[in-house]
N, C-alpha and C. Protein backbone atom coordinates (compact mmCIF):
# COMPACT_ATOMS: atom_id res chain seq x y z
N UNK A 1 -104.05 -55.55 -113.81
CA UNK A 1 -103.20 -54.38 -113.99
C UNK A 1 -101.73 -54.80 -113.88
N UNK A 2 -101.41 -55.89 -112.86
CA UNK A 2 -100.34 -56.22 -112.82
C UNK A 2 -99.07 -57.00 -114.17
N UNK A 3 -100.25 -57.61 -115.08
CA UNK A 3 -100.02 -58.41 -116.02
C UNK A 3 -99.77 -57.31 -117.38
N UNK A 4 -100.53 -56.12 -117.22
CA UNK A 4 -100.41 -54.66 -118.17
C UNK A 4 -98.87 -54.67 -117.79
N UNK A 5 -98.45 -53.97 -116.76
CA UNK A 5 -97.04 -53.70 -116.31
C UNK A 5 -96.26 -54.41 -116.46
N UNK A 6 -95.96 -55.42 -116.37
CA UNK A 6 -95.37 -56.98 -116.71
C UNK A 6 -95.22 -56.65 -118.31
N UNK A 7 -95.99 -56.37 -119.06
CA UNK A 7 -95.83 -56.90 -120.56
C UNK A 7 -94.96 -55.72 -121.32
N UNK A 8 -95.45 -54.42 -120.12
CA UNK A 8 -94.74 -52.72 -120.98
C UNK A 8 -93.33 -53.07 -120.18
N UNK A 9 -92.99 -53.61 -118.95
CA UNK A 9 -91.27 -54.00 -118.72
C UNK A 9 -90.51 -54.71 -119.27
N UNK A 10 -91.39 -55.90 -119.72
CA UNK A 10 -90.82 -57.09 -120.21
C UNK A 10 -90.24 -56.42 -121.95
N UNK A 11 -91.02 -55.46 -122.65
CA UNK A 11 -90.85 -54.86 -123.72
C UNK A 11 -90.09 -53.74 -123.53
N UNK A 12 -89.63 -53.37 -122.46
CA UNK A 12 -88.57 -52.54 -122.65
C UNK A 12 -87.68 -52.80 -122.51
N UNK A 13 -87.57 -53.72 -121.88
CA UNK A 13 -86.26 -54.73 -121.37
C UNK A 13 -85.84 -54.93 -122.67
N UNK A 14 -86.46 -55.22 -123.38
CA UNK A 14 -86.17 -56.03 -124.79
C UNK A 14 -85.70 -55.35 -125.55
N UNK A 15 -86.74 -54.11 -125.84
CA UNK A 15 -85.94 -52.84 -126.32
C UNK A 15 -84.58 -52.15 -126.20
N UNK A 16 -84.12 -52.50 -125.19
CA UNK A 16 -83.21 -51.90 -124.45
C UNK A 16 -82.25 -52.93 -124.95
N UNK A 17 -82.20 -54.63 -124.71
CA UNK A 17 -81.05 -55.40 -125.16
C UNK A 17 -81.00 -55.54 -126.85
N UNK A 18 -82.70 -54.90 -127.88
CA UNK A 18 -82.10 -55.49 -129.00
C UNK A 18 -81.22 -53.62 -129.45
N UNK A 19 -81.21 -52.67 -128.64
CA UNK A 19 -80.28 -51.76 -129.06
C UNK A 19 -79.00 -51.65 -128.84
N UNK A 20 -78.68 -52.57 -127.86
CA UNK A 20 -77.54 -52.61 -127.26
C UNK A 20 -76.71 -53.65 -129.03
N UNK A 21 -77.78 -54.63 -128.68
CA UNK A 21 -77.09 -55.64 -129.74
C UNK A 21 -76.80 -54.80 -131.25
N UNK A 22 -77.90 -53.85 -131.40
CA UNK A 22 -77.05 -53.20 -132.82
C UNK A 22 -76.22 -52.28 -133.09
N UNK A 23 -76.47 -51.58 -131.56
CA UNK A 23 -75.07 -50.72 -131.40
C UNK A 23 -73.66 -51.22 -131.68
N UNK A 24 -73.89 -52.25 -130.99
CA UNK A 24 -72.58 -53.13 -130.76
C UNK A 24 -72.31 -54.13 -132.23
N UNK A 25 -73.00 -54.20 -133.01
CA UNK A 25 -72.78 -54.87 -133.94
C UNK A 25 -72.29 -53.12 -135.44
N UNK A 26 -72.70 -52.14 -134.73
CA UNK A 26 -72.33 -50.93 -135.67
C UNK A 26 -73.46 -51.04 -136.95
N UNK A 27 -74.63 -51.33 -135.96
CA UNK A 27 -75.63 -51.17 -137.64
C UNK A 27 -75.79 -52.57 -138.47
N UNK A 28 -75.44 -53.43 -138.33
CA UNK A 28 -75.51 -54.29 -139.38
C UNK A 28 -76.84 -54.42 -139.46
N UNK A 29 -76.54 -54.97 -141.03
CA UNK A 29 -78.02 -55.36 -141.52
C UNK A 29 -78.67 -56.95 -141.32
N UNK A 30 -77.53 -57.37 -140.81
CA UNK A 30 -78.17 -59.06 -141.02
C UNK A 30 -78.37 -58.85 -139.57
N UNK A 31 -77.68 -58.54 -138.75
CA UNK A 31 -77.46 -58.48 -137.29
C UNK A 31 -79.42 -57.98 -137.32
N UNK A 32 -79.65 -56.92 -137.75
CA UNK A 32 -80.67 -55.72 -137.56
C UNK A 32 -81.76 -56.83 -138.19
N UNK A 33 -81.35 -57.77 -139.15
CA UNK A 33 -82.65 -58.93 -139.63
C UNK A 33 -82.68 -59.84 -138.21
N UNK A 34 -81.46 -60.50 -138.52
CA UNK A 34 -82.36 -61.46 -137.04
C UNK A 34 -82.69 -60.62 -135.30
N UNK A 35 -83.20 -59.34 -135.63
CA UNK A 35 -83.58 -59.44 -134.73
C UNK A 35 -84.65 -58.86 -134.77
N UNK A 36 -85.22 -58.43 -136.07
CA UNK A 36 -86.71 -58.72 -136.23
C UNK A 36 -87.28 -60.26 -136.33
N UNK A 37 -86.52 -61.24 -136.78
CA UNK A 37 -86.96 -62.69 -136.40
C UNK A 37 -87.27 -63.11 -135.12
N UNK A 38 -85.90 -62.69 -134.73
CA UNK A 38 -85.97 -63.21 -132.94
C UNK A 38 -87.92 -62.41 -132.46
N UNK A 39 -87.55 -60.98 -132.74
CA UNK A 39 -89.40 -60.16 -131.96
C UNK A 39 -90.11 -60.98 -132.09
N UNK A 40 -90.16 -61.42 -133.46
CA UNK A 40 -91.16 -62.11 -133.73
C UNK A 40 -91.82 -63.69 -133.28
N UNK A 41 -90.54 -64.57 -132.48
CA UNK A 41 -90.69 -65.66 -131.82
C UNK A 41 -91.25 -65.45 -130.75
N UNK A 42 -91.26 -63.79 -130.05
CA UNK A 42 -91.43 -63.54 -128.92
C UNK A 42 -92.87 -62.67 -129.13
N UNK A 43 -93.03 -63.20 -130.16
CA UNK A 43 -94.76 -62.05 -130.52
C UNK A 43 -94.85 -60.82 -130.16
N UNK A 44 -93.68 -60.24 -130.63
CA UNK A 44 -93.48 -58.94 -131.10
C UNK A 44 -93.29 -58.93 -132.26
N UNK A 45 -93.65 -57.27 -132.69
CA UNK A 45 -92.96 -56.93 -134.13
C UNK A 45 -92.07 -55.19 -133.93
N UNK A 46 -90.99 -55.98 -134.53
CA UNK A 46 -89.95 -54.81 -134.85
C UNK A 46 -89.67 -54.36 -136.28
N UNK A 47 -89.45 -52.99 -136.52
CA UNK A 47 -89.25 -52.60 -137.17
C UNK A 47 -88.08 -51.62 -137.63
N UNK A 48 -87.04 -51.27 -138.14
CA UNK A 48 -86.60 -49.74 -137.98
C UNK A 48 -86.49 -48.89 -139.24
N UNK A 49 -86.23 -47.90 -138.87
CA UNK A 49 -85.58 -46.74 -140.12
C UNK A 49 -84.14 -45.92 -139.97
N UNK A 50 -83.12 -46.16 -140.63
CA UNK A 50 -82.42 -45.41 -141.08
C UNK A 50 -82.51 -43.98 -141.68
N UNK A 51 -81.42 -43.56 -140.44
CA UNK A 51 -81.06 -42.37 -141.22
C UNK A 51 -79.33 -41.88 -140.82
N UNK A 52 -79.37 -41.09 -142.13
CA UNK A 52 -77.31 -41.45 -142.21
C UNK A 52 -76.92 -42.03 -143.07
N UNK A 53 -75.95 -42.30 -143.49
CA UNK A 53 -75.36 -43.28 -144.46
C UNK A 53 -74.10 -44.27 -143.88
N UNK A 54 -73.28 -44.62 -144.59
CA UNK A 54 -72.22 -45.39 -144.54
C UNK A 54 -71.17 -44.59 -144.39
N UNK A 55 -70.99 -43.86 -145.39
CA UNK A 55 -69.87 -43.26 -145.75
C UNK A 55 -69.86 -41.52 -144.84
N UNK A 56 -69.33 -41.41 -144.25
CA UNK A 56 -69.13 -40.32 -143.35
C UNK A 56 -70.08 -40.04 -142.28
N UNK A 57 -71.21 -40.21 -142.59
CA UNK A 57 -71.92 -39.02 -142.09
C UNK A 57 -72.50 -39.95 -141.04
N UNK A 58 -72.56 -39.79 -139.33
CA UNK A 58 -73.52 -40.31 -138.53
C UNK A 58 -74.20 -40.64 -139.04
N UNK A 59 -74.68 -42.36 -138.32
CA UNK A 59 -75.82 -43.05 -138.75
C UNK A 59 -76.79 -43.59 -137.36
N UNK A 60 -77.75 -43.11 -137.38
CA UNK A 60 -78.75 -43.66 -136.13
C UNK A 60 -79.89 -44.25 -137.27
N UNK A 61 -80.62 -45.01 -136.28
CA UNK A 61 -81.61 -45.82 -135.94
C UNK A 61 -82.88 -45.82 -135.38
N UNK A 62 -83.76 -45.66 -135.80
CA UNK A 62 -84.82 -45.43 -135.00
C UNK A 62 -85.64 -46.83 -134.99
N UNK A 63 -85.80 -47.22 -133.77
CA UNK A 63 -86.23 -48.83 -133.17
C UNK A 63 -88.19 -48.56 -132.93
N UNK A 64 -88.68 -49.41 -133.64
CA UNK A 64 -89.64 -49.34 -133.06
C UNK A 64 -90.41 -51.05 -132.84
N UNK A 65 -91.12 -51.04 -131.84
CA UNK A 65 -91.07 -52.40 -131.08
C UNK A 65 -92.82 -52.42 -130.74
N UNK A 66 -93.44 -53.11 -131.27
CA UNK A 66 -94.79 -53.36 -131.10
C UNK A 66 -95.03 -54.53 -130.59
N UNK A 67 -95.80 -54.17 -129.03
CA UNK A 67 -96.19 -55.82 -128.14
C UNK A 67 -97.29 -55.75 -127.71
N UNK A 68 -97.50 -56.94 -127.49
CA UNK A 68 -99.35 -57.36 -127.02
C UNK A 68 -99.61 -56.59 -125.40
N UNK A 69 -100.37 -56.01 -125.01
CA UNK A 69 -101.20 -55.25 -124.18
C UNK A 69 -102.30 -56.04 -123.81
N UNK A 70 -102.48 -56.18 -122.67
CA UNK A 70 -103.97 -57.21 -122.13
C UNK A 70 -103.93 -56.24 -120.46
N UNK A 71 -104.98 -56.42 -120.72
CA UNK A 71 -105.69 -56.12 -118.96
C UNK A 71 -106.84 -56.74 -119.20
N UNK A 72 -107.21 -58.09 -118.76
CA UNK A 72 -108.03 -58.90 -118.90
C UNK A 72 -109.26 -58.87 -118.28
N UNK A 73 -108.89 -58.00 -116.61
CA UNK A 73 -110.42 -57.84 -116.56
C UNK A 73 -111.07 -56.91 -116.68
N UNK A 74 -110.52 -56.14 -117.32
CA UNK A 74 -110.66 -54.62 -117.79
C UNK A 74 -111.26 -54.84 -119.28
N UNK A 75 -111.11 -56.07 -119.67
CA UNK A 75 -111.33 -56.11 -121.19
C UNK A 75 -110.66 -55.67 -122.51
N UNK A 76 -109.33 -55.07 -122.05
CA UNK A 76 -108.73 -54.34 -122.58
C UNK A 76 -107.50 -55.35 -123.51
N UNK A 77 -107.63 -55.30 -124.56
CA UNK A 77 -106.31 -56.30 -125.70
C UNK A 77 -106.12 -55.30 -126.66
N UNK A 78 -104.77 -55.21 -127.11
CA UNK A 78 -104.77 -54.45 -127.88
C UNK A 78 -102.71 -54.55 -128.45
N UNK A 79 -102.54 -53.61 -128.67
CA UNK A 79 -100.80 -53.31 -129.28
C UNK A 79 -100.34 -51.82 -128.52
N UNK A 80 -99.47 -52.18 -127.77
CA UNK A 80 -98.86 -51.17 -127.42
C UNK A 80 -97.50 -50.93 -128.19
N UNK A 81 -96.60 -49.65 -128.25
CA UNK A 81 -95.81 -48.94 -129.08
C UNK A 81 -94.36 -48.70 -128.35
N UNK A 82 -93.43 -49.17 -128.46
CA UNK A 82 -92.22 -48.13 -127.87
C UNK A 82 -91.54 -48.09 -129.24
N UNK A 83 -90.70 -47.00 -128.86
CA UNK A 83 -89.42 -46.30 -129.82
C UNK A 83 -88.59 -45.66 -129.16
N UNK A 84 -87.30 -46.20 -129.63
CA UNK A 84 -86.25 -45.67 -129.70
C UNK A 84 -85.26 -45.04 -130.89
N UNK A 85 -84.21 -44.25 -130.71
CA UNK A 85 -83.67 -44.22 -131.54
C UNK A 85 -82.19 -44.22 -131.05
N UNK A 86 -81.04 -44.80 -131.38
CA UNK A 86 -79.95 -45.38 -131.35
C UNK A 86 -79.50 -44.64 -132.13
């Protein structure tokens, strides 16, 4: 159970610094690519969606971050889900 909790902190943690990083970069798109590369070194997968545009109108982000789930003696493997939106 301890190793469950460990993996949903360790993924929010993550969550939490790759929003910071695109906030702070204002959206970019290359910025917003490598850091679906980076998830992915870390055997995650990220994804997002836009909504908004460029030109005037507020633009957010919606983050979503898929990581490995184990409770091993529970038998339990699987993909757990967070989302955000920025």
């Amino acid at each position: 159970i301890i190793s469950g909790n460990v993996a949903v902190t360790v993924a929010a943690d993550y969550l939490e610094e790759v929003s910071d990083v695109i906030r702070e970069s204002n959206y970019n798109a290359s910025v917003m690519n490598a850091c679906v590369q980076k998830a992915k070194d870390h055997g995650y997968t990220l994804s997002f969606q836009r909504y908004g545009s460029d030109t005037g109108m507020k633009q957010y982000v919606k983050i979503v971050l898929e990581y490995p789930y184990e409770l091993p003696l529970l038998g339990v493997h699987g993909q757990k889900r967070k989302q955000k939106i920025i």
